[in-house]
Protein backbone atom coordinates (compact mmCIF):
# COMPACT_ATOMS: atom_id res chain seq x y z
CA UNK A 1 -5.49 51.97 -28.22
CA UNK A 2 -6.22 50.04 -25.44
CA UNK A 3 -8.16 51.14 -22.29
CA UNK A 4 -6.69 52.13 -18.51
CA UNK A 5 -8.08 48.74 -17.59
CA UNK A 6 -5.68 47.07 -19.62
CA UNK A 7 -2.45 49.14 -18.38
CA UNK A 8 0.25 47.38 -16.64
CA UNK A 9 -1.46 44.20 -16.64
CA UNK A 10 1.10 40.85 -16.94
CA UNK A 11 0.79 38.58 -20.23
CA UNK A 12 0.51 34.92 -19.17
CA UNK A 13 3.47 33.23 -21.31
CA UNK A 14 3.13 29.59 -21.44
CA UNK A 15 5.90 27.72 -20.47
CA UNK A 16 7.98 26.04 -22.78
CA UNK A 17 7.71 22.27 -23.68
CA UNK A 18 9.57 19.82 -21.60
CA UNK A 19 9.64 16.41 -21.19
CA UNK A 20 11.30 13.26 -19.27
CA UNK A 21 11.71 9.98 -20.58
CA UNK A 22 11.95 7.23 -17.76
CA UNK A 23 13.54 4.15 -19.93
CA UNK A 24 13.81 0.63 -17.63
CA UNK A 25 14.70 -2.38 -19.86
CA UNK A 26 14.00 -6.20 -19.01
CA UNK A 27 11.36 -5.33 -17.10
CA UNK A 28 10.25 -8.87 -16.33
CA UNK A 29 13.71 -9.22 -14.40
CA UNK A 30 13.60 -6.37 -12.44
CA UNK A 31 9.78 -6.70 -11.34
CA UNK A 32 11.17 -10.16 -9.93
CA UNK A 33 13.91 -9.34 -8.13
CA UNK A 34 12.66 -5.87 -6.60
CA UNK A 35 10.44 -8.15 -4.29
CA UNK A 36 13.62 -10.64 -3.77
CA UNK A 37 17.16 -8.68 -2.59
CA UNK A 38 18.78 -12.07 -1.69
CA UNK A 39 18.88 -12.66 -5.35
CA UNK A 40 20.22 -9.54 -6.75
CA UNK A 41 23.73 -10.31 -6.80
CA UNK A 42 23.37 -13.07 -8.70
CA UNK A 43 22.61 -14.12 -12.07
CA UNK A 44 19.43 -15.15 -12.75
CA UNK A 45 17.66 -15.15 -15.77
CA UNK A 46 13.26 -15.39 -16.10
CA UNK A 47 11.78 -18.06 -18.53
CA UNK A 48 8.67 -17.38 -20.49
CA UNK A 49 6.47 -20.09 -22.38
CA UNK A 50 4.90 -23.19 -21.23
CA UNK A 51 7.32 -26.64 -21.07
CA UNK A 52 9.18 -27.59 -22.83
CA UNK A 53 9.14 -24.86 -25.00
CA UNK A 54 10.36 -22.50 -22.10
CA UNK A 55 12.75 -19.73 -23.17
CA UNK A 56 14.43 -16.44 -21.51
CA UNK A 57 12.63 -13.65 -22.04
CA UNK A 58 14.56 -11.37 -19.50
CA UNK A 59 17.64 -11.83 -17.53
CA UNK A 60 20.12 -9.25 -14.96
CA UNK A 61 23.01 -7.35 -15.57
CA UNK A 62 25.36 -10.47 -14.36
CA UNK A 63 23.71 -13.18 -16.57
CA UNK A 64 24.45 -11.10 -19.51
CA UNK A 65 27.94 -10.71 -18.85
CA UNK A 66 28.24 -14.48 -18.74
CA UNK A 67 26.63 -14.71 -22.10
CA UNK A 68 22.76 -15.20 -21.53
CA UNK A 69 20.64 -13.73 -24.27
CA UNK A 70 17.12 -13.61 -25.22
CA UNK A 71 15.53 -16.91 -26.93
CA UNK A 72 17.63 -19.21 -24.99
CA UNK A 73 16.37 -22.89 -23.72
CA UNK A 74 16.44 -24.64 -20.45
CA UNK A 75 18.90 -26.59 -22.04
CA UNK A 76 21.05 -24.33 -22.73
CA UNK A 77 20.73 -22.40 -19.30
CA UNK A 78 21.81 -25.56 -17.40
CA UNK A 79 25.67 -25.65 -19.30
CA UNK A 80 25.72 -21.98 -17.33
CA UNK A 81 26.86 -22.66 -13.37
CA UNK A 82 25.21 -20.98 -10.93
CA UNK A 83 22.01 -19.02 -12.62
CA UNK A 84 19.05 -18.84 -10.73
CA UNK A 85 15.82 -19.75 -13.06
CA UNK A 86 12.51 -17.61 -12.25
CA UNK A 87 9.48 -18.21 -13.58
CA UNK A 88 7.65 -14.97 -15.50
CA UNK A 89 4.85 -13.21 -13.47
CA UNK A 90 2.71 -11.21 -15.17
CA UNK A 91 1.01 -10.05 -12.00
CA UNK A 92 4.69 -8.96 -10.31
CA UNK A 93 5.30 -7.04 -13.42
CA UNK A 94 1.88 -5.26 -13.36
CA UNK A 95 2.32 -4.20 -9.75
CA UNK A 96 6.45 -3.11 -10.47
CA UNK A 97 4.81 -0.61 -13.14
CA UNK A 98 1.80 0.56 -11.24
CA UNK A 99 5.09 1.19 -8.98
CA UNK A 100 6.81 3.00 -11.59
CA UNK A 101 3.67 5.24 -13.15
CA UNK A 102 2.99 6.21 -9.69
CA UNK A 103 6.64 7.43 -9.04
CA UNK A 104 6.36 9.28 -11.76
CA UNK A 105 3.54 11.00 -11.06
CA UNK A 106 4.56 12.87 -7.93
CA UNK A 107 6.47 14.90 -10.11
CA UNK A 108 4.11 15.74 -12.31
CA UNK A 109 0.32 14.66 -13.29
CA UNK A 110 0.86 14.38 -16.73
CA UNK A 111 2.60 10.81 -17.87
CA UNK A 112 1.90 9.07 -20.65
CA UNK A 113 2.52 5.07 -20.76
CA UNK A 114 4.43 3.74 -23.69
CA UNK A 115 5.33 0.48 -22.37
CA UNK A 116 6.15 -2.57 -23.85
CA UNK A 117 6.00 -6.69 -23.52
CA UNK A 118 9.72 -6.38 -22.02
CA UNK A 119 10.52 -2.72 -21.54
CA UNK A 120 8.95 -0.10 -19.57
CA UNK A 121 8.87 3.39 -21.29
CA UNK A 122 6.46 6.73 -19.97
CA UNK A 123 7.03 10.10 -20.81
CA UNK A 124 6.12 12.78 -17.81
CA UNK A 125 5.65 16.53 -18.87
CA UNK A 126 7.35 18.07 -16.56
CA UNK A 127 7.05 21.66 -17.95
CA UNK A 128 6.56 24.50 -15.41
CA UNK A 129 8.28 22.03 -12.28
CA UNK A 130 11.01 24.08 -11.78
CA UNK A 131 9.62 26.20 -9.07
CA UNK A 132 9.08 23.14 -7.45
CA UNK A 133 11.82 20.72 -8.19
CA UNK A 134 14.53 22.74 -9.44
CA UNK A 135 16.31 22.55 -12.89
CA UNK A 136 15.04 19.41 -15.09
CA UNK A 137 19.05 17.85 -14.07
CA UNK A 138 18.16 18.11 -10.25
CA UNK A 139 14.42 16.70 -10.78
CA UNK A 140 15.23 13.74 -12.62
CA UNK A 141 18.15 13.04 -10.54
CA UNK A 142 15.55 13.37 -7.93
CA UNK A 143 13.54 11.05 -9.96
CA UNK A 144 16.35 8.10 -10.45
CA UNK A 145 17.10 8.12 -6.72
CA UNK A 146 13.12 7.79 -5.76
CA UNK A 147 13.19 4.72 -8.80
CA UNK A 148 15.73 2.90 -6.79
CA UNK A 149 14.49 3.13 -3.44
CA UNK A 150 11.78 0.91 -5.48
CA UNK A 151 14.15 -1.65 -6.93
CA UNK A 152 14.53 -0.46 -10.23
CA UNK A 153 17.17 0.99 -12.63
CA UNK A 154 16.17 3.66 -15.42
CA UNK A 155 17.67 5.48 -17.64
CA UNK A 156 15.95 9.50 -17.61
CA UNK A 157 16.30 11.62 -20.71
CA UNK A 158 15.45 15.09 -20.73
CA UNK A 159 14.49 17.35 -23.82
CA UNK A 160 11.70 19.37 -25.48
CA UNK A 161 11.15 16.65 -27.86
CA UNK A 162 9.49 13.46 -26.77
CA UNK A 163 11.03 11.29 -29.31
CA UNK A 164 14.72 12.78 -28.68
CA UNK A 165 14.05 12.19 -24.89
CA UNK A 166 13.22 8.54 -25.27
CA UNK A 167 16.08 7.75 -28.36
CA UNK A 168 18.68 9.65 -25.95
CA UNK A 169 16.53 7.01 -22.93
CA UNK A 170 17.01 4.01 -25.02
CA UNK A 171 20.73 4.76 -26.11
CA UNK A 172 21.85 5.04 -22.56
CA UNK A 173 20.20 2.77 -21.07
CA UNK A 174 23.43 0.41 -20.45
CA UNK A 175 25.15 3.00 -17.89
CA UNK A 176 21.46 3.93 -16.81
CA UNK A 177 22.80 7.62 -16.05
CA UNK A 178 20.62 10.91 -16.32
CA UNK A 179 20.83 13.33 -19.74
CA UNK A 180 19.30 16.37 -20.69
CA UNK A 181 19.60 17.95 -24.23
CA UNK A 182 19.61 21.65 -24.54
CA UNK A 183 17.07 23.39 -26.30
CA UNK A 184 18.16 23.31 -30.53
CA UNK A 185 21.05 20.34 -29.74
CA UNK A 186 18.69 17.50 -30.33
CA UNK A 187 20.51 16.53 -33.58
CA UNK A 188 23.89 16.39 -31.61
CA UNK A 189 22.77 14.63 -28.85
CA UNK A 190 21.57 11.77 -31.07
CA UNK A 191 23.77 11.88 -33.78
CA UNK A 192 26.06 9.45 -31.73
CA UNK A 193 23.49 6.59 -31.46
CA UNK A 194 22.86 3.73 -33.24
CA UNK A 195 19.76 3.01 -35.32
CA UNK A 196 18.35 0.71 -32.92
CA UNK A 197 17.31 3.39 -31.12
CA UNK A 198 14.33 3.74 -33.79
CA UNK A 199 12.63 0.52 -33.54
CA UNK A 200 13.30 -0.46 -37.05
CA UNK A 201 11.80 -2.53 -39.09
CA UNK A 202 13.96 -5.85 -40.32
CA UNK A 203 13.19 -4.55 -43.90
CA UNK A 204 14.81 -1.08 -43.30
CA UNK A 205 17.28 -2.03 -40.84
CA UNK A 206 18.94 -3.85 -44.43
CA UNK A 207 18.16 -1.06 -45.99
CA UNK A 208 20.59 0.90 -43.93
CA UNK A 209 22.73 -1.79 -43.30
CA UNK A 210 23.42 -2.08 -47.01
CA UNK A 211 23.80 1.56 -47.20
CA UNK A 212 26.27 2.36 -44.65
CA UNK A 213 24.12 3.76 -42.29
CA UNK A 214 24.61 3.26 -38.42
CA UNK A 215 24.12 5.94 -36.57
CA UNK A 216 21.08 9.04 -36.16
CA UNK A 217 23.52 11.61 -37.13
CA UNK A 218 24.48 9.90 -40.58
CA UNK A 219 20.85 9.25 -41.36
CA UNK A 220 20.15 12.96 -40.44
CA UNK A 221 22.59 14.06 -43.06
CA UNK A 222 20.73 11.94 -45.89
CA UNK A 223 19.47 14.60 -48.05
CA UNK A 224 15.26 14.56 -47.31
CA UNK A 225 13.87 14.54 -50.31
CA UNK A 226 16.10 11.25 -51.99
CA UNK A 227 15.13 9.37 -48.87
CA UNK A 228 11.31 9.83 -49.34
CA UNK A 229 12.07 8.72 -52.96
CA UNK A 230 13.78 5.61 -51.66
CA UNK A 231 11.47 5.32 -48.78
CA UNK A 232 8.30 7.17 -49.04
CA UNK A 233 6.83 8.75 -46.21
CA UNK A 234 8.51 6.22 -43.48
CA UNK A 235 11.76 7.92 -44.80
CA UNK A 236 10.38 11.17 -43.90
CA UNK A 237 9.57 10.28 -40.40
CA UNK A 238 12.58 8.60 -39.54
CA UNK A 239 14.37 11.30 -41.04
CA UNK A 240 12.63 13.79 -38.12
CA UNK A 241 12.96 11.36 -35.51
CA UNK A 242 17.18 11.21 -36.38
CA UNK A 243 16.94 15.35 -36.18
CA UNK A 244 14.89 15.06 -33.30
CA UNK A 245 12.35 17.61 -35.08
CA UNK A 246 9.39 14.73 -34.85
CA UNK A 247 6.36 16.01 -33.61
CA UNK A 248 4.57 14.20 -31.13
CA UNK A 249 0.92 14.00 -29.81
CA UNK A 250 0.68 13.72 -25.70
CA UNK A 251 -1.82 11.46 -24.43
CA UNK A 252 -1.44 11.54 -20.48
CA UNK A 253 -2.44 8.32 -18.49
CA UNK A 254 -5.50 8.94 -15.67
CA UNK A 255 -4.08 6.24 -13.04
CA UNK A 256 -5.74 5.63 -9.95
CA UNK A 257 -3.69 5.58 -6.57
CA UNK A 258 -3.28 2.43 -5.28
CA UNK A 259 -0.92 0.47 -3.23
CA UNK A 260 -0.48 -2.77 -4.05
CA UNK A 261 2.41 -5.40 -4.23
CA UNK A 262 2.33 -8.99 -5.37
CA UNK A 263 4.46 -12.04 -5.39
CA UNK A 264 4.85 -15.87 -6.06
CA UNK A 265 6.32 -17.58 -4.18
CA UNK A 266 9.09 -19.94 -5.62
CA UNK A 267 7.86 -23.11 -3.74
CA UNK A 268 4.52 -23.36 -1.13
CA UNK A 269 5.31 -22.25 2.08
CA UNK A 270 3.92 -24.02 5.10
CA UNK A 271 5.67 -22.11 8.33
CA UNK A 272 4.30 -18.58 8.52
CA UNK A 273 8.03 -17.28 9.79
CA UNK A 274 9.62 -17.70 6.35
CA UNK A 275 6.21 -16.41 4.65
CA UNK A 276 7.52 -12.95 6.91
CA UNK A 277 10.57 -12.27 5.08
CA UNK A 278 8.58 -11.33 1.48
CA UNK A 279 6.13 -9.84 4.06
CA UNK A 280 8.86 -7.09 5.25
CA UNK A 281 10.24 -6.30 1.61
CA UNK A 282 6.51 -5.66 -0.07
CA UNK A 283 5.96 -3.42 3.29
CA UNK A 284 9.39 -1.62 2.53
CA UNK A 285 7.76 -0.94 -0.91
CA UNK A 286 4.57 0.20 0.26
CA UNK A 287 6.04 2.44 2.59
CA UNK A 288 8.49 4.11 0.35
CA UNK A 289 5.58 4.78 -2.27
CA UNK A 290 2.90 6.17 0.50
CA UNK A 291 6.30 8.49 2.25
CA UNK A 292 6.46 9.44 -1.77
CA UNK A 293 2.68 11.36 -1.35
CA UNK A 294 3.36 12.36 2.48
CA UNK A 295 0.98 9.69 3.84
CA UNK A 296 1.19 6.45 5.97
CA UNK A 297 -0.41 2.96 6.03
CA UNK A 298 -3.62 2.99 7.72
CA UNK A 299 -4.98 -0.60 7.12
CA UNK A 300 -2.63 -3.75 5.11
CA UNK A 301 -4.85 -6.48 3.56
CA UNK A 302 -2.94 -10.15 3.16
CA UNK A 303 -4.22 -12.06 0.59
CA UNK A 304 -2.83 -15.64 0.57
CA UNK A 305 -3.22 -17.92 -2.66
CA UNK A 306 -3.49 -21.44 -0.96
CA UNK A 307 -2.68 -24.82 -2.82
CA UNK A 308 -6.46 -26.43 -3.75
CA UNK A 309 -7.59 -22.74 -5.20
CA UNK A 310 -8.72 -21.51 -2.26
CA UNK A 311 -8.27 -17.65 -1.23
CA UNK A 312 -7.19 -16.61 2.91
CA UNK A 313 -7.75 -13.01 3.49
CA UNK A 314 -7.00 -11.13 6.42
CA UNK A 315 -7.01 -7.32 7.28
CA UNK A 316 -4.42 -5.23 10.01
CA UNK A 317 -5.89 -1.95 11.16
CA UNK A 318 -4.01 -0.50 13.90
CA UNK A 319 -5.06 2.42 15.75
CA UNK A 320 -3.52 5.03 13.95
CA UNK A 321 -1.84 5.08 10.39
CA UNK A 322 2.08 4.13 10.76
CA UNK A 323 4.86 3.76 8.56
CA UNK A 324 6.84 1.80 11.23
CA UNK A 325 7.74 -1.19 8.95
CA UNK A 326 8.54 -3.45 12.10
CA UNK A 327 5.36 -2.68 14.06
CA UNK A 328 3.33 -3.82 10.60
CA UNK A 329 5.51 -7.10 10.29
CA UNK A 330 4.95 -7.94 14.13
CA UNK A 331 1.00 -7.15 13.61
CA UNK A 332 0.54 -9.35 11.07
CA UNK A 333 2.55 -12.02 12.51
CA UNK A 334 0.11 -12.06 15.60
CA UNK A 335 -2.95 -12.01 12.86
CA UNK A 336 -1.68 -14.84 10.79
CA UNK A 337 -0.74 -16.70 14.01
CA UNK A 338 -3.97 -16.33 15.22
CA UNK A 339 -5.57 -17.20 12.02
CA UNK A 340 -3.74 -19.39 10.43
CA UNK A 341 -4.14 -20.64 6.56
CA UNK A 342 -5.46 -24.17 6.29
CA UNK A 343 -2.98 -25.18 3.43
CA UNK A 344 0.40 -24.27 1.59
CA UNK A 345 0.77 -20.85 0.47
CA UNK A 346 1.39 -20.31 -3.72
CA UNK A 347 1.16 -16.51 -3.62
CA UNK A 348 0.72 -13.85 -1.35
CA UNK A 349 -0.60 -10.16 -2.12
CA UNK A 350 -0.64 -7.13 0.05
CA UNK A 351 -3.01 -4.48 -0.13
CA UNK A 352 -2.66 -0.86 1.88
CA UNK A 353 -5.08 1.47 2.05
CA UNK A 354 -3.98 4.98 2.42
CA UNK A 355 -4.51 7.41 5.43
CA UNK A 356 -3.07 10.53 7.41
CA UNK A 357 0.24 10.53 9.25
CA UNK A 358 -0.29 10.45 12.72
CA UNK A 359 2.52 12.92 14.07
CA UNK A 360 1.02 15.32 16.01
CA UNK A 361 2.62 18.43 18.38
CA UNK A 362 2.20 17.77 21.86
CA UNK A 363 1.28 20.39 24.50
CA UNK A 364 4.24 21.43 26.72
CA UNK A 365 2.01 20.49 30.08
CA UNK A 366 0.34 17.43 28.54
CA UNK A 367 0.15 14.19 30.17
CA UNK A 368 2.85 12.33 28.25
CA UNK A 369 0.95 9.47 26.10
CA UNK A 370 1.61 5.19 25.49
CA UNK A 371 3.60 4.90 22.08
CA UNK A 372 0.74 4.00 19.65
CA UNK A 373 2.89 0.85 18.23
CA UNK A 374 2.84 -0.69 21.78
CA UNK A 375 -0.93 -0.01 22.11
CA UNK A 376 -1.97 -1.79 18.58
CA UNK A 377 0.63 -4.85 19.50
CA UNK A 378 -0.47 -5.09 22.89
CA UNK A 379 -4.25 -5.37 21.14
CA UNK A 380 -2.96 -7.76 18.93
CA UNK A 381 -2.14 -9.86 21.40
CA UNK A 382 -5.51 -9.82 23.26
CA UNK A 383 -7.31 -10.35 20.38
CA UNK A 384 -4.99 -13.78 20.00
CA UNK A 385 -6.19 -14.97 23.56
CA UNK A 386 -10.21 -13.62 24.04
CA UNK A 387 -11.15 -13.44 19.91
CA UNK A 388 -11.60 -10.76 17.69
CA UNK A 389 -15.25 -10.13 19.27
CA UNK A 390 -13.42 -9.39 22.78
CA UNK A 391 -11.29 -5.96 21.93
CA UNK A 392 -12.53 -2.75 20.99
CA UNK A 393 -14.35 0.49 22.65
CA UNK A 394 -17.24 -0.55 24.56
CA UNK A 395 -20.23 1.82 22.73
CA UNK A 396 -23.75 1.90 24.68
CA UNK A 397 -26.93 0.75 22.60
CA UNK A 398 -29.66 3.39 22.18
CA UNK A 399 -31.63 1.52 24.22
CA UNK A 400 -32.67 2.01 28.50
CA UNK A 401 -32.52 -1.42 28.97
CA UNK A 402 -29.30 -2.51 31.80
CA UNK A 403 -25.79 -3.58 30.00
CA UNK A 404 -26.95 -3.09 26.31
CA UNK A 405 -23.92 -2.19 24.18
CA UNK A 406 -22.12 -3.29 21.39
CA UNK A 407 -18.00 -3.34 20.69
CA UNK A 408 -16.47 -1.15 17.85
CA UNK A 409 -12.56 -1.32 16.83
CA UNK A 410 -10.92 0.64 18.87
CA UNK A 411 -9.73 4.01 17.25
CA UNK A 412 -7.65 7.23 18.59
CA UNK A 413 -9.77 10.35 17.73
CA UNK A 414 -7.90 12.89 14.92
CA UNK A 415 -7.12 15.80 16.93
CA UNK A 416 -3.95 18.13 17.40
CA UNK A 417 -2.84 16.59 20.75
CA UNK A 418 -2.60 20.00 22.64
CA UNK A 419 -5.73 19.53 24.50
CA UNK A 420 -5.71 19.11 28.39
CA UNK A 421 -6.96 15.24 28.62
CA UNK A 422 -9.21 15.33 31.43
CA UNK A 423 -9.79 12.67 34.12
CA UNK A 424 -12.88 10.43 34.24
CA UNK A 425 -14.18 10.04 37.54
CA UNK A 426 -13.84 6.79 39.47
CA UNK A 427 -16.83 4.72 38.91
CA UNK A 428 -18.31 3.59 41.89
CA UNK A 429 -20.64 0.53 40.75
CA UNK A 430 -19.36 -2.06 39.88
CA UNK A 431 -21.32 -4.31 36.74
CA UNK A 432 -21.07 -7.93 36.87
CA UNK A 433 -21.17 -8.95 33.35
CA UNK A 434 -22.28 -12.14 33.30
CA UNK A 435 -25.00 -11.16 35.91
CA UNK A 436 -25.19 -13.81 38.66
CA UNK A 437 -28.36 -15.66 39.64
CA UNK A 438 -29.81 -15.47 43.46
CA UNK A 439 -32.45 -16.18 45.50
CA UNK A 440 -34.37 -13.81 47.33
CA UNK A 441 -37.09 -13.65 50.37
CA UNK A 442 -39.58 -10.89 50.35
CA UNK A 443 -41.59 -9.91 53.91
CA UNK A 444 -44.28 -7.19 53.47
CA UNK A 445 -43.59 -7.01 49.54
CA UNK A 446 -40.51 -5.37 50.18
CA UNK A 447 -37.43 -7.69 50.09
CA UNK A 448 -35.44 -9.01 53.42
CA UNK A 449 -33.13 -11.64 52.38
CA UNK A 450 -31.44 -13.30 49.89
CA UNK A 451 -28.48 -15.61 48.99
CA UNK A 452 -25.56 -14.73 47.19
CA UNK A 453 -22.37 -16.76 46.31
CA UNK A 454 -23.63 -19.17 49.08
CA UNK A 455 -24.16 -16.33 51.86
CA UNK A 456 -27.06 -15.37 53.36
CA UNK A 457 -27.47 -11.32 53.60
CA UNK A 458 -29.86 -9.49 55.70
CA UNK A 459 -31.49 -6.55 54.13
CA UNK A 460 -30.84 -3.40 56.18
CA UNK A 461 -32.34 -0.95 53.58
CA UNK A 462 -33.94 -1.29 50.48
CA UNK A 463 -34.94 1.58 47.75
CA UNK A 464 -37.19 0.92 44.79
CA UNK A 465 -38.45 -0.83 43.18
CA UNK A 466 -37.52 1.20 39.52
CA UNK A 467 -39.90 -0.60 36.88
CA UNK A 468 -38.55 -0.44 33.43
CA UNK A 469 -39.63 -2.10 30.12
CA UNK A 470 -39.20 -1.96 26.46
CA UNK A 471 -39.05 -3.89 22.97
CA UNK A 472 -42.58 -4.31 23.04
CA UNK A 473 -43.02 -4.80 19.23
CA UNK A 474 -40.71 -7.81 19.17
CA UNK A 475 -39.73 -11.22 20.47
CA UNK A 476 -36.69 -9.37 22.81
CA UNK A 477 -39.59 -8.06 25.08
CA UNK A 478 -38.60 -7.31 28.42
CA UNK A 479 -39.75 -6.09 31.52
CA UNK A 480 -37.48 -4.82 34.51
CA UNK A 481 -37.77 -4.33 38.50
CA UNK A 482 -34.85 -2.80 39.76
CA UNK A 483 -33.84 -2.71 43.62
CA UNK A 484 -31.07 -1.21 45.03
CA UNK A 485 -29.89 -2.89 48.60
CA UNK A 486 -27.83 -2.44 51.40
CA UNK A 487 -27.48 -6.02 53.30
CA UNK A 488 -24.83 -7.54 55.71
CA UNK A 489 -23.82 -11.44 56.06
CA UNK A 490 -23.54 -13.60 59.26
CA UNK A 491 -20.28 -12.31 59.59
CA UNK A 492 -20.98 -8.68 59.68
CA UNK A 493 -19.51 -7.81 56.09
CA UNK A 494 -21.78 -5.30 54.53
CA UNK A 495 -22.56 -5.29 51.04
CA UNK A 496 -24.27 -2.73 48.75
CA UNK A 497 -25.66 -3.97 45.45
CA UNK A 498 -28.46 -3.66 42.58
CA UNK A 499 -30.45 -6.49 41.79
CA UNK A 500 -32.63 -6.81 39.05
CA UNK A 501 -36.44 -9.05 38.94
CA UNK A 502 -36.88 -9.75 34.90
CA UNK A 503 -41.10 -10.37 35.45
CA UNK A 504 -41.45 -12.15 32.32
CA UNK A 505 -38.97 -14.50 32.94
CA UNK A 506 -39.23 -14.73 36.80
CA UNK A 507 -35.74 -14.80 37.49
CA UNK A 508 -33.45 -12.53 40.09
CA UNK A 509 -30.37 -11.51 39.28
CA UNK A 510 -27.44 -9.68 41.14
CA UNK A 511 -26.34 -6.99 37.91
CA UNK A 512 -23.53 -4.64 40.05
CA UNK A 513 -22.09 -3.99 43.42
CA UNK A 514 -21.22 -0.87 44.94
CA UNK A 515 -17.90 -0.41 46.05
């Protein structure tokens, strides 16, 4: 009998199996035209293979219904009227399925990859979700919707069997629609669909063909044992996968976040405006995946493929992380403006780096604050006229030698926004940066002249001098006598300023005035 400690105590039940299959056929299509709307109403088909022996590996909805298939030539493309010919990326294709994989992981951890050449196939365990997404119809509904906002079209099957979720996947993947197969119906669901479903092999495809044999639910009512005679153990297995009673090993993907989207460009572009156009749809994409994982853009890095080989790479970091998809397009305009490639442009490849959102509750008494887009364009801008090296937060060197400091980016501090922002008060010396020369007389070793900006001042009081030094151990040595004056001009205007004796060079200088 078991002790008092073990009284009342609830039994961890693990939940059931359950599984989605995301199904998205010619994949090499739909990676192209994602990244080009203009072209998605019309036919267009994407050619594989090196010339001449070019053929269609992939092509749309609407070039199938005008009779496109797979295999076909150039030659044989150009008696269709009006198809639009794209060239296969591999690298477009790579980033639509990091796309995809990532999608599908914000709904659960566990996906497993089982991609092909031309199809993209993953299976996400989605057991134990519903608390958070609802019934499995509702979460892969969910799913569907959160595929298109990316540019592609899936078909999601839903069942405690992996290889009934991705026949059911494969079989509707013409209406693209959403299924999910009870627990026990997997041989009725699938008894409907063909045996194409299965991947067959030309051999046993015959083989079926020859026996009257089209669809799962007649090869599920083979008896078992005289199709392993026939067949041997490949019999068995498609026998399973027809009941949907095939067992099935999951081996979840580790993928790393990252935002990324790539294209290539049709033809080299040589005006930066048209180059903006693919710049807004990749940032649509970005944006939609980093909203996916309740985050913004913090930083976008162009990289521009140039005719000649050679690589332009520039980086947008605005002050705080944004998902404002015109502010980022306007940025990088100014950027690319202001640092222009030096040849055509092939490709182009933006990079994001994820950070924060930057939405924060203001105090009800808080000075009301600039609109951070206005701030990082008005930046921009500067930074086009004075130079990258002439914007940022001015930072002072650890050092006590006069007008020593260095200029970092300019960043707004994390915080929750609530805080009173106090008031610096008014400066009241002025720095004159670059420091002006002059020449000055002394009387009694105290000065009592000098000329500045081609007046002579009269020295009415004087106060130092303040001898400073430093940077002994190296060749930036210097050595400092500070005065502070009070002197008036010929025409009785008084002025107030710091000047500054550097002993090793044997120079004056006028550093600030006092206002």
């Amino acid at each position: 009998m078991a002790g008092p400690h073990h009284m009342g105590r609830p039994k961890m039940t693990k939940p059931a199996e359950l599984y989605a299959c995301v199904y998205a056929k010619e994949l090499p299509a739909q990676a192209m035209l994602r990244l080009r709307p203009n072209l998605q109403q019309t036919p267009c088909v994407v050619m594989d293979g090196e010339p001449p022996l070019q053929y269609v590996c992939s092509r749309n909805a609407r070039a199938h219904i005008l009779g496109v298939s797979h295999g076909m030539t150039p030659v044989e493309i150009d008696t269709f009227l009006s198809i639009t010919v794209l060239l296969r990326s591999r690298a477009e294709e790579a980033a639509a399925k990091a796309a995809i994989l990532e999608c599908a992981g914000t709904f659960s951890p566990r996906v497993e990859d089982r991609s092909n050449d031309h199809t993209f196939l993953c299976i996400v365990d989605i057991a134990g979700t519903e608390t958070l997404f609802g019934p499995s119809m509702v979460l892969a509904k969910n799913l569907r919707e959160r595929l298109k906002m990316l540019g592609i079209t899936a078909s999601i099957a839903v069942s405690r069997n992996t290889h009934a979720a991705v026949c059911l996947a494969r079989g509707r993947s013409s209406r693209a629609d959403v299924s999910v197969i009870a627990a026990g119906e997997e041989g009725v669901a699938l008894a409907s669909l063909p045996l194409a479903v299965l991947d067959l092999s030309e051999g046993h495809a015959e083989t079926f063909s020859l026996w009257g044999i089209h669809t799962l639910g007649m090869l599920a009512n083979l008896p078992e044992k005289a199709l392993i005679a026939r067949m041997g153990q490949e019999g068995k297995r498609l026998h399973q996968l027809a009941r949907g009673e095939m067992p099935h090993l999951f081996l979840p993907l580790e993928s790393k976040f990252a935002l990324e989207e790539r294209m290539e460009l049709d033809t080299p572009v040589e005006v930066l405006d048209s180059l903006l156009f693919a710049v807004g749809v990749m940032l649509e994409q970005l944006i939609v995946r980093a909203t996916g994982r309740i985050l913004a853009l913090a930083s976008v890095t162009v990289t521009l493929s140039l005719e000649g080989g050679a690589v332009h790479t520039r980086t947008v970091r605005p002050a705080l992380p944004t998902n404002e998809r015109q502010l980022w397009i306007k940025l990088i305009h100014l950027d690319l403006e202001a640092h222009p490639p030096q040849a055509a442009i092939l490709s182009l490849t933006l990079t994001a780096e994820p950070g924060n959102t930057s939405k924060v509750q203001l105090g009800l008494f808080s000075p009301q604050l600039p609109e951070p887009a206005r701030l990082d364009v008005t930046l921009a801008r500067i930074r086009a006229i004075v130079g990258e090296d002439g914007v940022g937060r001015a930072v002072l060197k650890d050092t006590h030698r006069m007008d020593r400091f260095s200029l970092e980016p300019f960043t707004v501090p994390a915080g929750t926004g609530s805080e009173a922002i106090s008031t610096p008060e008014r400066v009241a010396l002025r720095q004159l940066r670059p420091a002006e020369s002059l020449t000055v007389t002394f009387q009694e070793n105290r000065p009592s002249a000098f000329f500045f900006r081609e007046k002579r001042y009269d020295i009415e009081h004087s106060y130092g001098p303040w001898l400073t030094s430093g940077e002994w151990w190296g060749s930036t040595t210097w050595q400092l006598q500070q005065w502070d004056l009070v002197a008036r001009s010929q025409d009785h205007s008084l002025l107030c300023c710091r000047v500054v004796y550097d002993r090793l060079q044997g120079c004056w200088q006028m550093v600030a005035l006092y206002d």
